[in-house]
PDB file of N, CA and C in Angstrom:
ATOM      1  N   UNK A   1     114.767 115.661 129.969  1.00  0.00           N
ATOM      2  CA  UNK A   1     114.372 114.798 128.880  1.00  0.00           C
ATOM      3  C   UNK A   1     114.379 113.355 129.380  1.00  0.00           C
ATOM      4  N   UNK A   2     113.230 112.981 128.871  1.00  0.00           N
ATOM      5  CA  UNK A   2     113.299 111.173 129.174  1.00  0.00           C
ATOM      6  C   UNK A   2     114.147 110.410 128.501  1.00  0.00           C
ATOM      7  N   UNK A   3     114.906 109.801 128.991  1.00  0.00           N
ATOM      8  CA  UNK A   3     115.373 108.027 127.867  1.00  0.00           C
ATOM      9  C   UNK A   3     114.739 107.114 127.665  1.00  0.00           C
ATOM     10  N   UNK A   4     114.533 106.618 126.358  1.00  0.00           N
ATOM     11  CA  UNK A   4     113.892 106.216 125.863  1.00  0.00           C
ATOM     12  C   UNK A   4     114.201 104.830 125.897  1.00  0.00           C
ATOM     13  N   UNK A   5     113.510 103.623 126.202  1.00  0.00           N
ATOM     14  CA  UNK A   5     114.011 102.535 126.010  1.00  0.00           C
ATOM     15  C   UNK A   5     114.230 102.152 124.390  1.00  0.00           C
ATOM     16  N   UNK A   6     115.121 101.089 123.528  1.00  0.00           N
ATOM     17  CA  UNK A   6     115.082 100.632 123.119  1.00  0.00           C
ATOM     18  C   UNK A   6     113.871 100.088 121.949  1.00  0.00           C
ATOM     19  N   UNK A   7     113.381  99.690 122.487  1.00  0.00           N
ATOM     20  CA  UNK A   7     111.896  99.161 121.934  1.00  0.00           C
ATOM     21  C   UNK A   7     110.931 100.613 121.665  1.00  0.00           C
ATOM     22  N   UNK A   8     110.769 101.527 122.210  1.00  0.00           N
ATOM     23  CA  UNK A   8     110.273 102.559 122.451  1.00  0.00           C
ATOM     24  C   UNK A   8     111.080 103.450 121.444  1.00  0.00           C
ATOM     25  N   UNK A   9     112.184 103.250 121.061  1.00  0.00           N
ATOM     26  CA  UNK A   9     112.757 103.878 119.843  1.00  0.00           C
ATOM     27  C   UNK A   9     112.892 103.703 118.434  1.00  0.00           C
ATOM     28  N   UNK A  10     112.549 101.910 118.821  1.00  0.00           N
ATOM     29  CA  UNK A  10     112.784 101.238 117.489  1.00  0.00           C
ATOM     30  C   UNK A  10     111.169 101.698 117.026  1.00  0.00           C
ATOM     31  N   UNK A  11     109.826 101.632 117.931  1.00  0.00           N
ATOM     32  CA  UNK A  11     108.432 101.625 117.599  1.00  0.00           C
ATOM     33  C   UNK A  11     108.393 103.298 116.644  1.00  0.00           C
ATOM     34  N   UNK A  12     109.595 104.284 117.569  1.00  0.00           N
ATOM     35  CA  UNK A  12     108.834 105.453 116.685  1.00  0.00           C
ATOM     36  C   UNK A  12     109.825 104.952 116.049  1.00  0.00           C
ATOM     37  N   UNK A  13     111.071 104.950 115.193  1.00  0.00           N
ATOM     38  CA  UNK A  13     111.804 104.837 114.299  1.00  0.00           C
ATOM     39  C   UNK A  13     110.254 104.086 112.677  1.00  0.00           C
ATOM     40  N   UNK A  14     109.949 102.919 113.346  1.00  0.00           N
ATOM     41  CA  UNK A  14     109.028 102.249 112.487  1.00  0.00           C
ATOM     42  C   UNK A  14     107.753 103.184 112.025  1.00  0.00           C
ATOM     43  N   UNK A  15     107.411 104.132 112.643  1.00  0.00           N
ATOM     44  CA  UNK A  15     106.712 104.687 112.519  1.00  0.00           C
ATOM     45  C   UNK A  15     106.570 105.757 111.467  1.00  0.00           C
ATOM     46  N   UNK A  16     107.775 106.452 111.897  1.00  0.00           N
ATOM     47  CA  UNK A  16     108.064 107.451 111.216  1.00  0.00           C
ATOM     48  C   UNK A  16     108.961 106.861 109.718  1.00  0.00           C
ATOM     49  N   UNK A  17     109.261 105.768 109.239  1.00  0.00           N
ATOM     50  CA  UNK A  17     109.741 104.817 108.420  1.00  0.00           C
ATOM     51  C   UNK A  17     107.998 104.693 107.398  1.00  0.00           C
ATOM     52  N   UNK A  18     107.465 104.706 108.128  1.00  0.00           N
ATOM     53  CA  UNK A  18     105.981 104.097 107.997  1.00  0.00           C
ATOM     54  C   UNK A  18     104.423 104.991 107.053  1.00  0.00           C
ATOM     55  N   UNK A  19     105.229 106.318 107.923  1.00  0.00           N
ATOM     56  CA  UNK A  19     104.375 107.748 107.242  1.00  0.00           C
ATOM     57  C   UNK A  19     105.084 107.845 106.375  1.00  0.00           C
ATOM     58  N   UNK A  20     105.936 108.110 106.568  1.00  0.00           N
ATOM     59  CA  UNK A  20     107.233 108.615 105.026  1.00  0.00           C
ATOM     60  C   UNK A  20     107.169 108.195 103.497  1.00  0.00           C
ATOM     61  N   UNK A  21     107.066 106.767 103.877  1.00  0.00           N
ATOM     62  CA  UNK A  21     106.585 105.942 102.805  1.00  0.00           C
ATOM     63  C   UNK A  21     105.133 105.972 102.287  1.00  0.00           C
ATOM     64  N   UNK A  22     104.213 106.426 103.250  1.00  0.00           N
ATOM     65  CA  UNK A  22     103.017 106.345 102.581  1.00  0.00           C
ATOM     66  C   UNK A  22     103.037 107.900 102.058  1.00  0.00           C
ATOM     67  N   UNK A  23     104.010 108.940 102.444  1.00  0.00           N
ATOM     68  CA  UNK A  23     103.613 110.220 102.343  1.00  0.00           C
ATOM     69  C   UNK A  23     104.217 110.333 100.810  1.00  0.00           C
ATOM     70  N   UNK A  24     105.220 109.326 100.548  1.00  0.00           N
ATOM     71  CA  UNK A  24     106.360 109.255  99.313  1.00  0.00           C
ATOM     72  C   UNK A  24     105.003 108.515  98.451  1.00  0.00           C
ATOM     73  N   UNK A  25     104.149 107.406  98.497  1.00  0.00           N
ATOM     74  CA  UNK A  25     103.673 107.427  97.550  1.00  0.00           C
ATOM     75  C   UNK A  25     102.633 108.177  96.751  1.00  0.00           C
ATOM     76  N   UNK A  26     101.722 108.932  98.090  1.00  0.00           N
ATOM     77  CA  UNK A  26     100.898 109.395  97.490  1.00  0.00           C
ATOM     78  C   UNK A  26     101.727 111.196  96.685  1.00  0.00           C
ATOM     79  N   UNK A  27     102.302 111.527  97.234  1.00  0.00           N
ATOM     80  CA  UNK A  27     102.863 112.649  96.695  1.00  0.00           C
ATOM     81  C   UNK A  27     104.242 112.628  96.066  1.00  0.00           C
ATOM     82  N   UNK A  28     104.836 111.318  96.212  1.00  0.00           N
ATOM     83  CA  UNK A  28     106.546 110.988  95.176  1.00  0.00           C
ATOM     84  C   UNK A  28     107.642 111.952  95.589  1.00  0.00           C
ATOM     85  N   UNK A  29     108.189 111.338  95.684  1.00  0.00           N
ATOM     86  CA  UNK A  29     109.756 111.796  96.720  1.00  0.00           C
ATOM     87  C   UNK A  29     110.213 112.765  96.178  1.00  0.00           C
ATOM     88  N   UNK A  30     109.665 113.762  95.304  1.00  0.00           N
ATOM     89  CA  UNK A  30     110.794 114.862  95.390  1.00  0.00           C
ATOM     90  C   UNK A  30     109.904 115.936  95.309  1.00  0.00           C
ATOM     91  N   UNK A  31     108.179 115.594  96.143  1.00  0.00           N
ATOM     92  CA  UNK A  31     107.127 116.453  96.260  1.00  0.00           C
ATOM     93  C   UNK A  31     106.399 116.770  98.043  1.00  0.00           C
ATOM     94  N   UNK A  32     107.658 115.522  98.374  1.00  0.00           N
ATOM     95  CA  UNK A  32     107.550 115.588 100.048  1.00  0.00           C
ATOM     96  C   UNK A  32     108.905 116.131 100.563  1.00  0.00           C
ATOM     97  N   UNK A  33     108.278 117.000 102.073  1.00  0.00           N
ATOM     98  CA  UNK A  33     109.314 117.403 102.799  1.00  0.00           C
ATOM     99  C   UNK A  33     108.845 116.809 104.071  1.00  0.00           C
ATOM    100  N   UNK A  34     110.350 117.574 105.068  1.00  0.00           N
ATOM    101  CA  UNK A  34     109.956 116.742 106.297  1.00  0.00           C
ATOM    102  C   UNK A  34     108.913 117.410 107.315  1.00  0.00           C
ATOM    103  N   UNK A  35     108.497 118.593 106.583  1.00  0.00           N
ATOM    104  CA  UNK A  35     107.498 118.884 107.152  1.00  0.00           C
ATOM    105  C   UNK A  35     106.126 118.528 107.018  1.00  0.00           C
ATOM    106  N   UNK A  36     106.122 118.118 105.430  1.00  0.00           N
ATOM    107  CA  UNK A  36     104.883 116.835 105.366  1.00  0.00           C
ATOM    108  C   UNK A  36     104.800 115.724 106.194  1.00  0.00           C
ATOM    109  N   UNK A  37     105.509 115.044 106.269  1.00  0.00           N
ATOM    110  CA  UNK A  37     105.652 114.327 106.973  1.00  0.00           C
ATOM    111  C   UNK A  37     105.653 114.130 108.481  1.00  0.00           C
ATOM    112  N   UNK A  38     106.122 114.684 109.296  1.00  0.00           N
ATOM    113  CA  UNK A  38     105.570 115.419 110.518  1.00  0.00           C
ATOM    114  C   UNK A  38     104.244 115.903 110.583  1.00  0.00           C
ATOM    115  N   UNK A  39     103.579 116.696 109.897  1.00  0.00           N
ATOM    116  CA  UNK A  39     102.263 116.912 109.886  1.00  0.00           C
ATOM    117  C   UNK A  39     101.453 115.865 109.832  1.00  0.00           C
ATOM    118  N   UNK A  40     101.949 114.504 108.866  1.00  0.00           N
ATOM    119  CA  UNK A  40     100.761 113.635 108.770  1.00  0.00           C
ATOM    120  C   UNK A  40     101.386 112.674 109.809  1.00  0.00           C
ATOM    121  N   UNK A  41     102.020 112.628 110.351  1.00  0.00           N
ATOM    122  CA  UNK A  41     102.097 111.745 111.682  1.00  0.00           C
ATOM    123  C   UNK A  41     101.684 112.251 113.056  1.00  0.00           C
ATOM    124  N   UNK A  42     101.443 113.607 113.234  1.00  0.00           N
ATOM    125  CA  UNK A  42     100.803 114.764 113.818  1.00  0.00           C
ATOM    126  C   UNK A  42      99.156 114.312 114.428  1.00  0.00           C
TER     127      UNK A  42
END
């Protein structure tokens, strides 16, 4: 497994911060899982 720098963790952290939220509005947080979410960052 690689290590990841820093910056390179914070970018996916933001990312995945990033889908979540758009996946929470269009479908509302207790109609998303984390497998939605994975899929649309996919």
């Amino acid at each position: 497994m690689v290590r990841r720098t820093k910056e390179e963790a914070q970018g996916t952290r933001n990312r995945v911060l990033a889908t979540a939220e758009l996946v929470f509005y269009e479908k509302g947080v207790s109609h998303t899982t984390l497998r939605t979410s994975r899929r649309r960052r996919a």
